[in-house]
Protein backbone atom coordinates (compact mmCIF):
# COMPACT_ATOMS: atom_id res chain seq x y z
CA UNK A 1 180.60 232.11 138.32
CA UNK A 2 180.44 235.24 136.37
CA UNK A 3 181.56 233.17 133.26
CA UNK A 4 178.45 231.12 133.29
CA UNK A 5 176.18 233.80 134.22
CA UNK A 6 177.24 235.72 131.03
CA UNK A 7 177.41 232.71 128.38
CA UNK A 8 173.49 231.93 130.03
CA UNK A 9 172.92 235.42 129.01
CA UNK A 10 174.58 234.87 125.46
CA UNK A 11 172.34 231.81 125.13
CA UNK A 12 169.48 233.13 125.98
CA UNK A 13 169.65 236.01 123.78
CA UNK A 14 170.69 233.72 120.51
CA UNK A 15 167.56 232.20 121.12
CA UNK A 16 164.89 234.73 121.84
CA UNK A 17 167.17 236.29 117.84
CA UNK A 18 166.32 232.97 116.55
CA UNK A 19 162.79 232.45 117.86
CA UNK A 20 161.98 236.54 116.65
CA UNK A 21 163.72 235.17 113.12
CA UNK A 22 161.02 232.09 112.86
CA UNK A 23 157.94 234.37 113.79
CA UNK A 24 158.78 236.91 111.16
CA UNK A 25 158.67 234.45 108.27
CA UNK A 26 155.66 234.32 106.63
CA UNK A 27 155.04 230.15 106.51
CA UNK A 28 152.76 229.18 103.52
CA UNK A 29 150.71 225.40 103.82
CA UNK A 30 151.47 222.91 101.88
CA UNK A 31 149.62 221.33 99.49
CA UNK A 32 146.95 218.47 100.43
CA UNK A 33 148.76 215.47 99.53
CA UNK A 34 146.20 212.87 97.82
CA UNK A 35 146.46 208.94 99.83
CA UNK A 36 147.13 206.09 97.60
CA UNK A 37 144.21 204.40 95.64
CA UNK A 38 142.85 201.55 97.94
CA UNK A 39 143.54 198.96 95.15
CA UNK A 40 147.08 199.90 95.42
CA UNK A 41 149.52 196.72 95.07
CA UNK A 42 153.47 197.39 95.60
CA UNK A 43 155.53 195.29 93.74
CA UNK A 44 158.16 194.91 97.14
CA UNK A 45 156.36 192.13 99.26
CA UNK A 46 157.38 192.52 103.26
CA UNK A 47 156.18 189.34 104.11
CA UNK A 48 157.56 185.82 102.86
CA UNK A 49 155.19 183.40 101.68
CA UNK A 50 155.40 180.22 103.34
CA UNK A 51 153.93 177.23 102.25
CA UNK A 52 154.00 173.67 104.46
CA UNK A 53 153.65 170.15 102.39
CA UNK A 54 154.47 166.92 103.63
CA UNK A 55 157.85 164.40 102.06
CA UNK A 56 157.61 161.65 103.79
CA UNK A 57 157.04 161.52 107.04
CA UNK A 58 159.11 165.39 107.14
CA UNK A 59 157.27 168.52 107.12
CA UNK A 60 158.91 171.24 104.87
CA UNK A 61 158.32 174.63 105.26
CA UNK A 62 159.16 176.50 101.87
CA UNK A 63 159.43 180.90 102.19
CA UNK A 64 159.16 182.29 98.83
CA UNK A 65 159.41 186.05 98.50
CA UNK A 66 158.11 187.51 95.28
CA UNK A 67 157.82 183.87 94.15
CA UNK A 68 161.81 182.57 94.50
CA UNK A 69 162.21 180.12 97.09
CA UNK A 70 165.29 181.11 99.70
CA UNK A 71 164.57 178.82 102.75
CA UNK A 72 163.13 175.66 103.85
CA UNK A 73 162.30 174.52 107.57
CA UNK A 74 162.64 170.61 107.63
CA UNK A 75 160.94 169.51 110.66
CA UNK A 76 161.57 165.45 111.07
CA UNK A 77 158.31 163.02 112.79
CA UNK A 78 158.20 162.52 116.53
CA UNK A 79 159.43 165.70 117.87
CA UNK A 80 162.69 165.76 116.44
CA UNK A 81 164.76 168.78 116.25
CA UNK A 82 164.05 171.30 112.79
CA UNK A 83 166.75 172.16 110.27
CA UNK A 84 167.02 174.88 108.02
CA UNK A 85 168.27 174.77 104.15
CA UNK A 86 169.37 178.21 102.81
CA UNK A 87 169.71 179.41 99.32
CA UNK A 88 172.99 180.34 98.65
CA UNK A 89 173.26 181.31 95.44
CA UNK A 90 170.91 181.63 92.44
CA UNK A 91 172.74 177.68 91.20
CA UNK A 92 170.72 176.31 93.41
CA UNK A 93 173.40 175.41 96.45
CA UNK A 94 171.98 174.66 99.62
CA UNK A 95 173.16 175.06 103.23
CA UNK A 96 172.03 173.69 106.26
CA UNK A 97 172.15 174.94 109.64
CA UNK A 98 170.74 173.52 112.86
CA UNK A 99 170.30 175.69 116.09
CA UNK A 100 169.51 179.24 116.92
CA UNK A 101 172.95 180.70 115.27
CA UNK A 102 172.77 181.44 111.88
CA UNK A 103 175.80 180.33 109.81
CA UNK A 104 178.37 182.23 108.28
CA UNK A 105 177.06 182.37 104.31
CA UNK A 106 178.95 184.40 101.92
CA UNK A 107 176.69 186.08 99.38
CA UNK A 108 177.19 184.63 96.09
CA UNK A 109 174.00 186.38 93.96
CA UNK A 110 175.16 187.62 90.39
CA UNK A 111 174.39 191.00 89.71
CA UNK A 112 175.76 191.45 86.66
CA UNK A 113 177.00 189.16 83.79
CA UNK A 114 178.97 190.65 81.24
């Protein structure tokens, strides 16, 4: 009992030191930082653009970010059930997958050629 009564103590006094330390410094404002212009355009798009056409009776969804097209949604007539083609390397192979698990795709992008 006497143990925690005197590290309480300790701890207490560490941080009335510390909070005595903080007052004394004299804290200067920062500088107003200026917002971005309102035309502002980033060249890292967070959405995907996703455009729907009709092949055949088949309604493909295409997602395109920053114009390069990495996934299609093929959605057959009559209710049938959607499949998705993935982009799996820059070659132009395709995979399909059907349900709400996405497959196992090893990355295969280049990043260098040399």
């Amino acid at each position: 009992m006497k143990i925690q009564n005197t590290t309480k103590a300790f701890l207490l006094a560490i941080a009335f030191v510390s909070l005595n330390a903080i007052a004394e410094k004299k804290l200067e404002p920062l500088e107003d930082v200026k917002p971005p212009p309102k035309n502002f355009e980033s060249d890292i798009v967070d959405e995907p653009q996703i455009t729907i056409t009709k092949k055949g009776e088949d309604t493909v969804e295409e997602y395109r970010i920053n114009g390069e097209l990495y996934m299609m949604k093929v959605t057959p007539p009559a209710g049938g059930p959607s499949y998705y083609l993935l982009k799996e390397d820059q070659d132009g192979g395709w995979a399909r997958y059907d349900g709400p698990s996405q497959p196992l795709t090893v990355p295969k992008w280049v990043i260098f050629r040399f």
